[in-house]
C-alpha atoms as a PDB file:
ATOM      1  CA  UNK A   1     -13.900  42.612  11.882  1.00  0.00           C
ATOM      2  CA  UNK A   2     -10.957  44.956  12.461  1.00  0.00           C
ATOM      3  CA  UNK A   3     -10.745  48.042   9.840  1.00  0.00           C
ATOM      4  CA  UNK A   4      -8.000  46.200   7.877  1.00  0.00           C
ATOM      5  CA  UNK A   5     -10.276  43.430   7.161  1.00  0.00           C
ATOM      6  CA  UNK A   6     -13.021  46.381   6.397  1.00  0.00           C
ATOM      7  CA  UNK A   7     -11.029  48.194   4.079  1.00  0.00           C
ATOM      8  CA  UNK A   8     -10.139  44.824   1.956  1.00  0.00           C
ATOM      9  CA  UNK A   9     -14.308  44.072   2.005  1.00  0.00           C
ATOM     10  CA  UNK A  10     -14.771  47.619   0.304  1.00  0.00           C
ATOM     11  CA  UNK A  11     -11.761  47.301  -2.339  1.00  0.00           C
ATOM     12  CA  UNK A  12     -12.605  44.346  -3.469  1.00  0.00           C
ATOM     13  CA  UNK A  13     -15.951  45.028  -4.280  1.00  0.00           C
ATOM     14  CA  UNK A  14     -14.103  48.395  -5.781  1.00  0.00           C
ATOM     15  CA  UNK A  15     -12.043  46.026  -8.187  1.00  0.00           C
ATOM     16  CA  UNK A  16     -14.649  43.875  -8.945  1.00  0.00           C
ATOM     17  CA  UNK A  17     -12.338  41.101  -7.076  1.00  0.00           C
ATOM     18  CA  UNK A  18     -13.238  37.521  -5.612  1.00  0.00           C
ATOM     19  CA  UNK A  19     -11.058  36.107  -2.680  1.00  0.00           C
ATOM     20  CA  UNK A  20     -10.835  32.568  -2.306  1.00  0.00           C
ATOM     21  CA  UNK A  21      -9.456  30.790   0.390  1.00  0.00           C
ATOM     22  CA  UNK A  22      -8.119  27.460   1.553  1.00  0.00           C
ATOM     23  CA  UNK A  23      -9.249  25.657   4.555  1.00  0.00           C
ATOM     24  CA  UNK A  24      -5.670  26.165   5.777  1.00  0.00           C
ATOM     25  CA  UNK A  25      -5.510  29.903   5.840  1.00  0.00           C
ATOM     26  CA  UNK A  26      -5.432  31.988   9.015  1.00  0.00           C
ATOM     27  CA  UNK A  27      -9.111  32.845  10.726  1.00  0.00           C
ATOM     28  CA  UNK A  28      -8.339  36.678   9.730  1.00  0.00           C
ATOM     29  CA  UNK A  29      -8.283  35.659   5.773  1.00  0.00           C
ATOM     30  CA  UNK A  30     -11.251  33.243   5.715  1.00  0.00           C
ATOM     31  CA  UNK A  31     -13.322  35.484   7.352  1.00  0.00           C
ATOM     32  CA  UNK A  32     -12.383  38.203   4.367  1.00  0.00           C
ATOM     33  CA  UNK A  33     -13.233  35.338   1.766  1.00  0.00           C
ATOM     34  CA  UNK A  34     -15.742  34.777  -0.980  1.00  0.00           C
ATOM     35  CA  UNK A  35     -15.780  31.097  -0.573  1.00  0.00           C
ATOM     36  CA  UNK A  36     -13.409  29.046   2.417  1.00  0.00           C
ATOM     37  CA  UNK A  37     -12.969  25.531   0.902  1.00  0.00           C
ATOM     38  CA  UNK A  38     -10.554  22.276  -0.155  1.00  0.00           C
ATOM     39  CA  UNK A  39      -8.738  22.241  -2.981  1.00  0.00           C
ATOM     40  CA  UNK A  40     -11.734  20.913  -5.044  1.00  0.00           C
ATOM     41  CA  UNK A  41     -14.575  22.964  -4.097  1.00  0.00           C
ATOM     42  CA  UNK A  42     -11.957  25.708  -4.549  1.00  0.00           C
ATOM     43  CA  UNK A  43     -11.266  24.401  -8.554  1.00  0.00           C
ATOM     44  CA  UNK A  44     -14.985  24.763  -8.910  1.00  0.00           C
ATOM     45  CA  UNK A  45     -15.435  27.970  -7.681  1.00  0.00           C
ATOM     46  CA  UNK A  46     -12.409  29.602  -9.855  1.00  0.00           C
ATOM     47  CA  UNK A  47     -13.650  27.860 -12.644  1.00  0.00           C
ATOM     48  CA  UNK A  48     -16.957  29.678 -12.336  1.00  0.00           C
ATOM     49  CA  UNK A  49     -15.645  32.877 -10.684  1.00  0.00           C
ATOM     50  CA  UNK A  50     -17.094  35.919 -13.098  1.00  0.00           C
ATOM     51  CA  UNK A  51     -15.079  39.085 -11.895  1.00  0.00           C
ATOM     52  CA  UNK A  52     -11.844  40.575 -12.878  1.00  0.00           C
ATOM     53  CA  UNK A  53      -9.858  39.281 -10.564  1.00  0.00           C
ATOM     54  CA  UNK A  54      -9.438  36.522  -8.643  1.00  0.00           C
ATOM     55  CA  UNK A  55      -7.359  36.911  -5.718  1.00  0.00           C
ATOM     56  CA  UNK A  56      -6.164  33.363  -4.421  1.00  0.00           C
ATOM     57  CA  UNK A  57      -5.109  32.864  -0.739  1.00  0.00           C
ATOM     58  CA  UNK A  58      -3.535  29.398  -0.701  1.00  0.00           C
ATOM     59  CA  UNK A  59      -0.444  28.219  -1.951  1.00  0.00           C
ATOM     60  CA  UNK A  60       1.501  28.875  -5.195  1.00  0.00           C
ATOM     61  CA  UNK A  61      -0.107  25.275  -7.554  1.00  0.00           C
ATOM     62  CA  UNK A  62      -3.752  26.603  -6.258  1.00  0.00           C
ATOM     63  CA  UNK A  63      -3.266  29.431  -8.298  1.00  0.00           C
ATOM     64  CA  UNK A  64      -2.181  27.731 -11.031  1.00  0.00           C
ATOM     65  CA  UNK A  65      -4.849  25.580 -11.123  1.00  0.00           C
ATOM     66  CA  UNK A  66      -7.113  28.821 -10.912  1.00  0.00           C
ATOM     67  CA  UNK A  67      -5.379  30.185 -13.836  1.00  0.00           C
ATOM     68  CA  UNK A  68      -5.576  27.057 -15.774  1.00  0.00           C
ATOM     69  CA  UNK A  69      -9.835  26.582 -15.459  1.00  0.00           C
ATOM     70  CA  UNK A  70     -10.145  30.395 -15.450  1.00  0.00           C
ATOM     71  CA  UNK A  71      -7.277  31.703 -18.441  1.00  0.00           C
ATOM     72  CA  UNK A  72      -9.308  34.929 -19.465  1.00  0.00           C
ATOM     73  CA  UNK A  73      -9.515  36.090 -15.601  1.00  0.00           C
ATOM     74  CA  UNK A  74      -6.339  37.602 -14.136  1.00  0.00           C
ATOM     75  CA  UNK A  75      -5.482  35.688 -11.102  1.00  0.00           C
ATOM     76  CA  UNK A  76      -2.934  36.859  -7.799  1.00  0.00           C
ATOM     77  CA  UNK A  77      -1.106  35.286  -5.107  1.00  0.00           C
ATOM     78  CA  UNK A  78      -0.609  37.271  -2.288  1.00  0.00           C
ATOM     79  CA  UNK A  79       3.235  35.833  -2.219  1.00  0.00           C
ATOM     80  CA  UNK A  80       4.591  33.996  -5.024  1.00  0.00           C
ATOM     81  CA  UNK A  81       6.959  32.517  -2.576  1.00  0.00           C
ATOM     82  CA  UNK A  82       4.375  30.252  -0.963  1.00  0.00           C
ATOM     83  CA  UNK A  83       4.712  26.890  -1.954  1.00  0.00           C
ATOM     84  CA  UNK A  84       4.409  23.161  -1.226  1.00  0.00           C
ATOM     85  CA  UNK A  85       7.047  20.639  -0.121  1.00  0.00           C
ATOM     86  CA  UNK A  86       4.648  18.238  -1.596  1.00  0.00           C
ATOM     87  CA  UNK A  87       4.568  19.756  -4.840  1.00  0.00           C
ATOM     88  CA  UNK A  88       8.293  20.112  -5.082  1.00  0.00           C
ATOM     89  CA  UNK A  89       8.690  16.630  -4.406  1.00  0.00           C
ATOM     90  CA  UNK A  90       7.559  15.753  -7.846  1.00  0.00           C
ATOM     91  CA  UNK A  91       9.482  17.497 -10.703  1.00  0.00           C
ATOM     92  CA  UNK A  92       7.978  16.819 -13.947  1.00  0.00           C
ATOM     93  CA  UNK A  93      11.450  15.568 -16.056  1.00  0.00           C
ATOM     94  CA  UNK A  94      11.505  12.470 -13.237  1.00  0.00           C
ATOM     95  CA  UNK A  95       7.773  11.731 -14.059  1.00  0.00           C
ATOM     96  CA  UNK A  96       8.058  12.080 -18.194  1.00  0.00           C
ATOM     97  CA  UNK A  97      11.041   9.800 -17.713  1.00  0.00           C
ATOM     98  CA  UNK A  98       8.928   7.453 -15.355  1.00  0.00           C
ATOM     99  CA  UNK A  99       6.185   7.507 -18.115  1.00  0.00           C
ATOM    100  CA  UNK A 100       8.575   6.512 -20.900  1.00  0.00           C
ATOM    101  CA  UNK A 101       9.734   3.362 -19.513  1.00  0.00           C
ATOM    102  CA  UNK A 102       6.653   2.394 -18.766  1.00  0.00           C
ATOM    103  CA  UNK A 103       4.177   3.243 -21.434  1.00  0.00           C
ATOM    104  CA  UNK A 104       0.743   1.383 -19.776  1.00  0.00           C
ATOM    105  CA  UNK A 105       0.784   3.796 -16.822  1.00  0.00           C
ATOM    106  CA  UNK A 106      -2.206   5.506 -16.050  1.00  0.00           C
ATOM    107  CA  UNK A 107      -0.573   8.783 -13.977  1.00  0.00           C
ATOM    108  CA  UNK A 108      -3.143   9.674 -11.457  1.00  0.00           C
ATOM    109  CA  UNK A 109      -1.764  12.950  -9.822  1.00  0.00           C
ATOM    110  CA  UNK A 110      -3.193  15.233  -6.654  1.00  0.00           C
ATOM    111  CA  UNK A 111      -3.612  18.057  -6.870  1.00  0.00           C
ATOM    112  CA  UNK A 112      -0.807  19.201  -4.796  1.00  0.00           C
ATOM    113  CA  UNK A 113       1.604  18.832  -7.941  1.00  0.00           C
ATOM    114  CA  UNK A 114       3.220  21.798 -10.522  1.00  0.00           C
ATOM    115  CA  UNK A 115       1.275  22.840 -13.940  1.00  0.00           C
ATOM    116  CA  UNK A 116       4.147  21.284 -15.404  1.00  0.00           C
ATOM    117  CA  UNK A 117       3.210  17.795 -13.433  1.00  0.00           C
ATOM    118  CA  UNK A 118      -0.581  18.193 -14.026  1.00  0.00           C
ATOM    119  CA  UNK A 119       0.322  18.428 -18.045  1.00  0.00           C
ATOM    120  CA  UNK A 120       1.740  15.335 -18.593  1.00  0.00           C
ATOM    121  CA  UNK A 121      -0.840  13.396 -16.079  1.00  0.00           C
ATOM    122  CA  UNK A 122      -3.620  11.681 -17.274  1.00  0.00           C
ATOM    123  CA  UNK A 123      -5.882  12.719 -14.251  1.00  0.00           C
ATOM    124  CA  UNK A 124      -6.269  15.076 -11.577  1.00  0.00           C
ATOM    125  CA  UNK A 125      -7.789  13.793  -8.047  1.00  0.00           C
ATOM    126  CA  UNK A 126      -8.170  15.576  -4.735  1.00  0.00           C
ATOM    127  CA  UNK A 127      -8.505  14.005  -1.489  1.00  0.00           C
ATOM    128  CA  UNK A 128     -12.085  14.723  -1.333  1.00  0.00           C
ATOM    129  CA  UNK A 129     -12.918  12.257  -5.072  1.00  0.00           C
ATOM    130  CA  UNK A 130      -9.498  10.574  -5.102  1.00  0.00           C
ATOM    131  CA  UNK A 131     -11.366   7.264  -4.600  1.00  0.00           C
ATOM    132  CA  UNK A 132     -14.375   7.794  -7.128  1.00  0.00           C
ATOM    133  CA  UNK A 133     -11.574   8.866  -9.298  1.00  0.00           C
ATOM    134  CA  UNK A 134      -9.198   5.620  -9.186  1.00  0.00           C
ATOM    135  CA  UNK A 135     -12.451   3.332  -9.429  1.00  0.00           C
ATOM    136  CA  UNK A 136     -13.028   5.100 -12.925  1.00  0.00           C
ATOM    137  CA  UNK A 137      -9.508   4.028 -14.553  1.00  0.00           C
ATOM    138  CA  UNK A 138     -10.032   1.323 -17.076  1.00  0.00           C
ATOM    139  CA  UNK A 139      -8.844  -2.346 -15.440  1.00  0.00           C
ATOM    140  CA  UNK A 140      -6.077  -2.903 -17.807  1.00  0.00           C
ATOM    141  CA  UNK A 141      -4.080   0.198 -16.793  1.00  0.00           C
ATOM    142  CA  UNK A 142      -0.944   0.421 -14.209  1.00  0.00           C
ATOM    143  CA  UNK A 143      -1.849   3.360 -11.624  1.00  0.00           C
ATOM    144  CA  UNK A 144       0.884   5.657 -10.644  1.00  0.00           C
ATOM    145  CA  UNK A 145      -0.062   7.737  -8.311  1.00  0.00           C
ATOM    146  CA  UNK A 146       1.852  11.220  -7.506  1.00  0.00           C
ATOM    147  CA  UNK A 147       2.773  12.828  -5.198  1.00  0.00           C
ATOM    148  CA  UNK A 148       1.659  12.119  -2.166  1.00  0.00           C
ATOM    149  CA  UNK A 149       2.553   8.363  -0.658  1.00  0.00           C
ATOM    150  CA  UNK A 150       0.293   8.704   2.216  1.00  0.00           C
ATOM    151  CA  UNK A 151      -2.970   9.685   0.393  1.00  0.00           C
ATOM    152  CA  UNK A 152      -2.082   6.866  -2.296  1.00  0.00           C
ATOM    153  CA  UNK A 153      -1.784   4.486  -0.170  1.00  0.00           C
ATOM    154  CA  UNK A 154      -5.015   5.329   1.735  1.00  0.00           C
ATOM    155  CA  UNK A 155      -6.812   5.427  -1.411  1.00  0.00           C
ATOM    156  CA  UNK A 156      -5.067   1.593  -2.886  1.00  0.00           C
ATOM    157  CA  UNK A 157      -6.730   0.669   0.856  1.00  0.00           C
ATOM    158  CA  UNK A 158     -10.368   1.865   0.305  1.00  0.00           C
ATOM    159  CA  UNK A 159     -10.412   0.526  -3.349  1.00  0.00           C
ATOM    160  CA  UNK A 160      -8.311  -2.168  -3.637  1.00  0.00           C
ATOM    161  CA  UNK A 161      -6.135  -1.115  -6.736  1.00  0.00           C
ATOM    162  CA  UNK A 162      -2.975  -1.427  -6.787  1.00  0.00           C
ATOM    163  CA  UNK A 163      -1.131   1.398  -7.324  1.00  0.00           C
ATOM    164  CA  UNK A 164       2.678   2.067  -7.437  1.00  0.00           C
ATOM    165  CA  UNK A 165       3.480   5.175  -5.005  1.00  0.00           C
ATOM    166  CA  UNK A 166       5.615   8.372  -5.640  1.00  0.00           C
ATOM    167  CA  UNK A 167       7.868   8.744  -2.748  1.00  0.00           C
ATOM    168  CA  UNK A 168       6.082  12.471  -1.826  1.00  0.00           C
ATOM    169  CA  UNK A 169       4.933  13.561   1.237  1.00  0.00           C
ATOM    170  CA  UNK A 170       3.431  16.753   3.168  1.00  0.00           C
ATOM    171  CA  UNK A 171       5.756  17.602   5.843  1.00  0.00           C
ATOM    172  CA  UNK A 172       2.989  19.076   7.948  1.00  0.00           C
ATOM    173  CA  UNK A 173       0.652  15.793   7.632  1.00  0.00           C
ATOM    174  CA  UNK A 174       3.529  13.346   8.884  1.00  0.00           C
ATOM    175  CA  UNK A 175       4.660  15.335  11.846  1.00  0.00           C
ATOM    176  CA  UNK A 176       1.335  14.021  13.704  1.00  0.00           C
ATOM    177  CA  UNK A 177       2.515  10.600  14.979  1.00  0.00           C
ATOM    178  CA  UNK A 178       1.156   7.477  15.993  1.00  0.00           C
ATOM    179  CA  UNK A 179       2.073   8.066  20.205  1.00  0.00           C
ATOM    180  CA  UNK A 180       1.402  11.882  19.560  1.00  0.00           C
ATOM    181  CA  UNK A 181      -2.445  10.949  18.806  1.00  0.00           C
ATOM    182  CA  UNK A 182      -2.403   7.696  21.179  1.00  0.00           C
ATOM    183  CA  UNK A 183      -1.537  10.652  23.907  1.00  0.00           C
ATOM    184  CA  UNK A 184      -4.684  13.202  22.988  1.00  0.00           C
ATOM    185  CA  UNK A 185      -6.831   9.835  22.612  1.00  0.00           C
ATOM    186  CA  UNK A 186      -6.276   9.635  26.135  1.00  0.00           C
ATOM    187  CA  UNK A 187      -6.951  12.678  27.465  1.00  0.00           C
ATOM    188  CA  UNK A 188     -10.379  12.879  25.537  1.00  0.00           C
ATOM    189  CA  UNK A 189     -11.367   9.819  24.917  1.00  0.00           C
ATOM    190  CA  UNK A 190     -14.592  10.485  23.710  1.00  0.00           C
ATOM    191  CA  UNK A 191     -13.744  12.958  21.076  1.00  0.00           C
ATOM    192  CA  UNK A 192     -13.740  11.149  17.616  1.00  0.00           C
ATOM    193  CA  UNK A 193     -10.181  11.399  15.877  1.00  0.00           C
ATOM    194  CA  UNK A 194     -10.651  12.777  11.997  1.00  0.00           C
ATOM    195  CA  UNK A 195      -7.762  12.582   9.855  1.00  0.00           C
ATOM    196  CA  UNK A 196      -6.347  14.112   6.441  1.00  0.00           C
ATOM    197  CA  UNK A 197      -5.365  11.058   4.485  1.00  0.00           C
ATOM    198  CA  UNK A 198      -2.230  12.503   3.793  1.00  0.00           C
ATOM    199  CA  UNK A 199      -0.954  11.191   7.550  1.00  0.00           C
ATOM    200  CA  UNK A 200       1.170   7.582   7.818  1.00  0.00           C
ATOM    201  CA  UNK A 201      -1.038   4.992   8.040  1.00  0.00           C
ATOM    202  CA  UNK A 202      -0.214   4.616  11.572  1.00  0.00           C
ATOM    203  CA  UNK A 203      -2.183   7.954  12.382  1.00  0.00           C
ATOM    204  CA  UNK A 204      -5.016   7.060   9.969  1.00  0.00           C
ATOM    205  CA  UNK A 205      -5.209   3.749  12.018  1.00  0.00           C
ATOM    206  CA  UNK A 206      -6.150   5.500  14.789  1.00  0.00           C
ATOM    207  CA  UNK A 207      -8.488   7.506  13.562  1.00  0.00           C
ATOM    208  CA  UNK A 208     -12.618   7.603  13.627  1.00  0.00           C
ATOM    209  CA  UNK A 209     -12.685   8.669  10.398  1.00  0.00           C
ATOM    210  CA  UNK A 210     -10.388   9.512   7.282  1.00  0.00           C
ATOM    211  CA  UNK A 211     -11.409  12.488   5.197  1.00  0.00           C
ATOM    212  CA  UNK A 212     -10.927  15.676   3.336  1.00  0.00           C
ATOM    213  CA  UNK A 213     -11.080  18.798   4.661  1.00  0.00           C
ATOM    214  CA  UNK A 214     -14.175  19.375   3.398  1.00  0.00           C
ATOM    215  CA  UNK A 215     -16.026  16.247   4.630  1.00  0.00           C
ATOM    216  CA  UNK A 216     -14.537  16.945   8.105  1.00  0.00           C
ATOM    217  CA  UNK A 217     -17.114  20.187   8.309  1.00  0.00           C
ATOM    218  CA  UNK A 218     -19.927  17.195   6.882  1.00  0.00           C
ATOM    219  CA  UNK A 219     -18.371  14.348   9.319  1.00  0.00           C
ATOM    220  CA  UNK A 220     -18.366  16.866  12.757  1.00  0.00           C
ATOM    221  CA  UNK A 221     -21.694  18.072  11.900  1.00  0.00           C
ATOM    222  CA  UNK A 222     -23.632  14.808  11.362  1.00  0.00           C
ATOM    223  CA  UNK A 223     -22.143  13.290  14.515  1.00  0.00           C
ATOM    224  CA  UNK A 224     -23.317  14.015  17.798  1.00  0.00           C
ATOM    225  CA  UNK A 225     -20.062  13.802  19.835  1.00  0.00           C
ATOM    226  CA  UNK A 226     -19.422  17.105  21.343  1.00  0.00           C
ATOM    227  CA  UNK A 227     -15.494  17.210  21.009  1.00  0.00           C
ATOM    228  CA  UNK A 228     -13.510  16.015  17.969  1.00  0.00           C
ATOM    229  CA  UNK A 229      -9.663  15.537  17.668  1.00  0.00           C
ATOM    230  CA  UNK A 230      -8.720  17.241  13.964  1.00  0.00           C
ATOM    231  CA  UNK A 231      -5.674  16.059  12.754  1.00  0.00           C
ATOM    232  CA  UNK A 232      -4.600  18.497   9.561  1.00  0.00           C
ATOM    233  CA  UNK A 233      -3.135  22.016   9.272  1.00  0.00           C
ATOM    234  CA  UNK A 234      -4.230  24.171  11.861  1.00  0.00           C
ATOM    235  CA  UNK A 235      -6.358  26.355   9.476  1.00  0.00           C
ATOM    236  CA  UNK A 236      -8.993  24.008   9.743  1.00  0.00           C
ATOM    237  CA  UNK A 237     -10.270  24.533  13.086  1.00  0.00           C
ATOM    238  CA  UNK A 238     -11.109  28.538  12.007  1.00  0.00           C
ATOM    239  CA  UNK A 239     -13.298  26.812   9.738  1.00  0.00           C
ATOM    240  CA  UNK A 240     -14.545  24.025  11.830  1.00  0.00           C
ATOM    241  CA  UNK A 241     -15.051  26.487  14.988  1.00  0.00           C
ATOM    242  CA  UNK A 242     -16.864  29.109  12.443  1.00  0.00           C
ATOM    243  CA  UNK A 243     -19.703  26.735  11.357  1.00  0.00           C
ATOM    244  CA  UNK A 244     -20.098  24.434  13.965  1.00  0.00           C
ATOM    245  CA  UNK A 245     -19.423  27.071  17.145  1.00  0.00           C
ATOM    246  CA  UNK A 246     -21.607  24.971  19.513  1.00  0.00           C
ATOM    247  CA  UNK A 247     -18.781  22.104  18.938  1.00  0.00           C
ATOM    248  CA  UNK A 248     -15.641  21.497  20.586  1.00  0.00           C
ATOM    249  CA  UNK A 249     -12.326  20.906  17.991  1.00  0.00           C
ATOM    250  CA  UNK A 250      -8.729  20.407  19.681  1.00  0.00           C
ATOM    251  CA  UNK A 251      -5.987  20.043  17.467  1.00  0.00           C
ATOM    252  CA  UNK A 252      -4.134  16.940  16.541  1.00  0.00           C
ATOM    253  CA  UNK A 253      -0.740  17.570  18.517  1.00  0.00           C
ATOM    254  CA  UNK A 254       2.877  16.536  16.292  1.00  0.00           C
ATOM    255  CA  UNK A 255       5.943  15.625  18.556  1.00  0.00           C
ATOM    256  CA  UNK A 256       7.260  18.709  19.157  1.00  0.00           C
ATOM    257  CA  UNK A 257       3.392  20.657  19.737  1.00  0.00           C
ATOM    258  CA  UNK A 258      -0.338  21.266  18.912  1.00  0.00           C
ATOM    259  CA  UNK A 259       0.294  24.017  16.189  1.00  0.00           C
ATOM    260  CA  UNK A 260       0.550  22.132  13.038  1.00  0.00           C
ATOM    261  CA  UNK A 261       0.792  25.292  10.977  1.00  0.00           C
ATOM    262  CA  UNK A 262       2.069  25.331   7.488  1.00  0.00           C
ATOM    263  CA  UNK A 263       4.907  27.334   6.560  1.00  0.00           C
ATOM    264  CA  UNK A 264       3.709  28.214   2.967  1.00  0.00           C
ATOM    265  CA  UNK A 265       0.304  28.432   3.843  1.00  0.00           C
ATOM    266  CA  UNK A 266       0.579  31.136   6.428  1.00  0.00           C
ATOM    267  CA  UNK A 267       2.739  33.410   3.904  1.00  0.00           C
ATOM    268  CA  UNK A 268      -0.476  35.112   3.105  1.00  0.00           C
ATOM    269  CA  UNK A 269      -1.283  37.855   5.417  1.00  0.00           C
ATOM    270  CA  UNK A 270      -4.060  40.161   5.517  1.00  0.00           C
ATOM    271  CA  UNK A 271      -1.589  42.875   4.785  1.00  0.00           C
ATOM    272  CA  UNK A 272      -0.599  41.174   1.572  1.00  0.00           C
ATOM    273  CA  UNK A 273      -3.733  40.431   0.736  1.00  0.00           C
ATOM    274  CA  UNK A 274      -4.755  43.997   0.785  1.00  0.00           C
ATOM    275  CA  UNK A 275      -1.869  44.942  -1.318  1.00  0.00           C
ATOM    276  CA  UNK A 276      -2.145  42.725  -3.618  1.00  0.00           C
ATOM    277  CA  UNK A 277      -6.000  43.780  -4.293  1.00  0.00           C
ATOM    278  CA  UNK A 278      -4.632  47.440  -4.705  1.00  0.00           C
ATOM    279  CA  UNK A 279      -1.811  47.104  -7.121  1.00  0.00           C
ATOM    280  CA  UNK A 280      -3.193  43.132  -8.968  1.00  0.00           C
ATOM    281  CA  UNK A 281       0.396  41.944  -8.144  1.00  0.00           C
ATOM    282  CA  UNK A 282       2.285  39.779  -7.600  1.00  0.00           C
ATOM    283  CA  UNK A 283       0.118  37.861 -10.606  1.00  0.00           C
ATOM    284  CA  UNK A 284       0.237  34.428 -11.845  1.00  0.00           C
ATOM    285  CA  UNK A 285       1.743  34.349 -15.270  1.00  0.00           C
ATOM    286  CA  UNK A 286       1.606  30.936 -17.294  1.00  0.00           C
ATOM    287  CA  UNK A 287       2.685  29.997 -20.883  1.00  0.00           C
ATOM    288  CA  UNK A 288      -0.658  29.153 -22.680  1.00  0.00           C
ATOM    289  CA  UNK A 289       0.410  26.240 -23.510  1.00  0.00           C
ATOM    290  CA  UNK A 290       1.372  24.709 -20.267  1.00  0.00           C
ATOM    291  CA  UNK A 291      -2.380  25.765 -19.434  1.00  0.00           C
ATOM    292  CA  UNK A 292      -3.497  23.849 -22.443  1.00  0.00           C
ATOM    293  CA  UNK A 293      -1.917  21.311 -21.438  1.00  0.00           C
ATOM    294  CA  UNK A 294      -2.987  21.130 -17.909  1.00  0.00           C
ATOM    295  CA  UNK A 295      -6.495  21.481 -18.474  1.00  0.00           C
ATOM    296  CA  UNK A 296      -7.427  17.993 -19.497  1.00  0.00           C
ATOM    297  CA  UNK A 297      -6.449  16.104 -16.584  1.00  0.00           C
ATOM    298  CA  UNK A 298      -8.538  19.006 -14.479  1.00  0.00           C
ATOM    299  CA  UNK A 299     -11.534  18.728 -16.654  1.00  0.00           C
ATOM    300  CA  UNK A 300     -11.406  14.906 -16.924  1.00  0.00           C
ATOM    301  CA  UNK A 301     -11.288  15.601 -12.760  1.00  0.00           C
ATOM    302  CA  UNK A 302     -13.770  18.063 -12.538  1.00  0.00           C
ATOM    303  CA  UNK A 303     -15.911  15.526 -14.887  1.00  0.00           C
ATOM    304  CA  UNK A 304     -15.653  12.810 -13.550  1.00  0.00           C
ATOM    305  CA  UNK A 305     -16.236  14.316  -9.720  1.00  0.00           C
ATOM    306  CA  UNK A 306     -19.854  14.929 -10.599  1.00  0.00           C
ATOM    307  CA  UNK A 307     -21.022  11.781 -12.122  1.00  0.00           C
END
């Protein structure tokens, strides 16, 4: 580790502080983490977290959802500014108004969505339970599922419920294209293709197998191929390379090259990081009520995940 990383180790041990990080964080971060995981191990582990502070290196509605499990534990964001196209492309006034005119639907919303989304949804889903989630909404109900178009439409696949789709999308997940992994396909060939559901369904056709993030450390581990093509946010292979070292991962290439980083994602910095555990700022403020509010989707997810 180089001193930076060091010197956050100590302090946040100093300020009794616990670091969580996304799978889609830089190597130098996860390696400074308390727990490296997807959006749903990472609800879990902020919902347990005992310390007084919990310092969140994703993306802006990760830390919400931290605050919203966790209310009496002060949570930070390295930078506020990092956020989601795929949350923004759900604004909660559209969905209310959705709701109203059509008073059987069931709102099924990822996680990837505002407080303000996740409070007027009936259920919470990652892409890690999103199936085992849909298959526990009563018959008689009219799925909506928000935001993501991709990952609902992988999900009405694998289950067979129809769903109607909100027009959202990841811009990072549909960069990767169907000749973009035809090409890497045919330079290794034996490497098993593993794909985030949020890709078009013309990358997920092509691929070995359809996951989380999570599931891709279970997926490349059980299988003996040597080599796997991962096609997700660039993150992943720290991860992937970190626990499974004596395996081969080469990133899913997008049109234009074979960085899929994420913009938001890679506003944390180590520097940040460490700033943010010496002064507890920038920190994630929410009306109580919003967090009210939000909490019974995420509990009815968190619920229904383990049963």
């Amino acid at each position: 580790m180089n001193p930076l990383q060091e010197e956050i180790i100590a302090l946040k041990k100093a300020k009794n502080a616990v670091i969580l990080a996304h799978n889609y964080q830089s190597r130098e971060i996860q390696e400074v983490a308390d727990y490296v995981g997807d959006s749903l191990g990472l609800s879990y582990q902020a919902r347990d977290a005992r310390a007084d502070m919990i310092l969140f290196c994703g993306v802006h509605f990760m830390a919400e959802t931290a605050k919203i499990v966790n209310p009496n534990t002060k949570v930070v964001l390295p930078d506020l500014n990092a956020g989601c196209s795929l949350a923004d492309s759900c604004d909660a006034p559209s969905l209310a108004a959705m709701k109203a005119r059509n008073p059987n639907t069931y709102v099924v919303a990822y996680i990837n969505c505002t407080a303000e989304v996740k409070a007027i949804s009936d259920v919470i889903c990652t892409s890690g339970n999103a199936l085992k989630i849909v298959q526990r909404i009563p018959k008689e109900k009219d799925i909506l599922f928000v935001p993501d178009q991709n990952l609902g439409e992988w999900v009405q696949e694998q289950t067979g419920r129809p769903m109607k789709m909100w027009q959202g999308n990841c811009y990072v997940h549909i960069e990767f294209t169907h000749n973009s992994i035809t090409r890497i396909r045919r330079e290794y060939p034996d490497a098993p293709v593993v794909a985030h559901p949020e890709s078009s369904r013309a990358v997920r056709m092509l691929a070995d197998e359809v996951c989380s993030t999570e599931k891709m450390v279970h997926y490349c581990r059980d299988n003996p191929a040597e080599a796997f093509i991962i096609v997700t946010e660039s993150g992943m292979l720290h991860r992937l390379r970190r626990e499974l070292p004596h395996k081969t991962f080469i990133p899913g290439p997008t049109e234009r090259c074979a960085c899929a980083d994420c913009r938001y994602m890679k506003m944390n910095t180590l520097e940040k990081v460490l700033e943010a555990l010496e002064t507890g700022e920038p920190e994630l403020v929410m009306p109580q009520d919003l967090q009210q509010k939000a909490l019974a989707p995420i509990e009815r997810m968190l619920d229904w995940s383990r049963n």
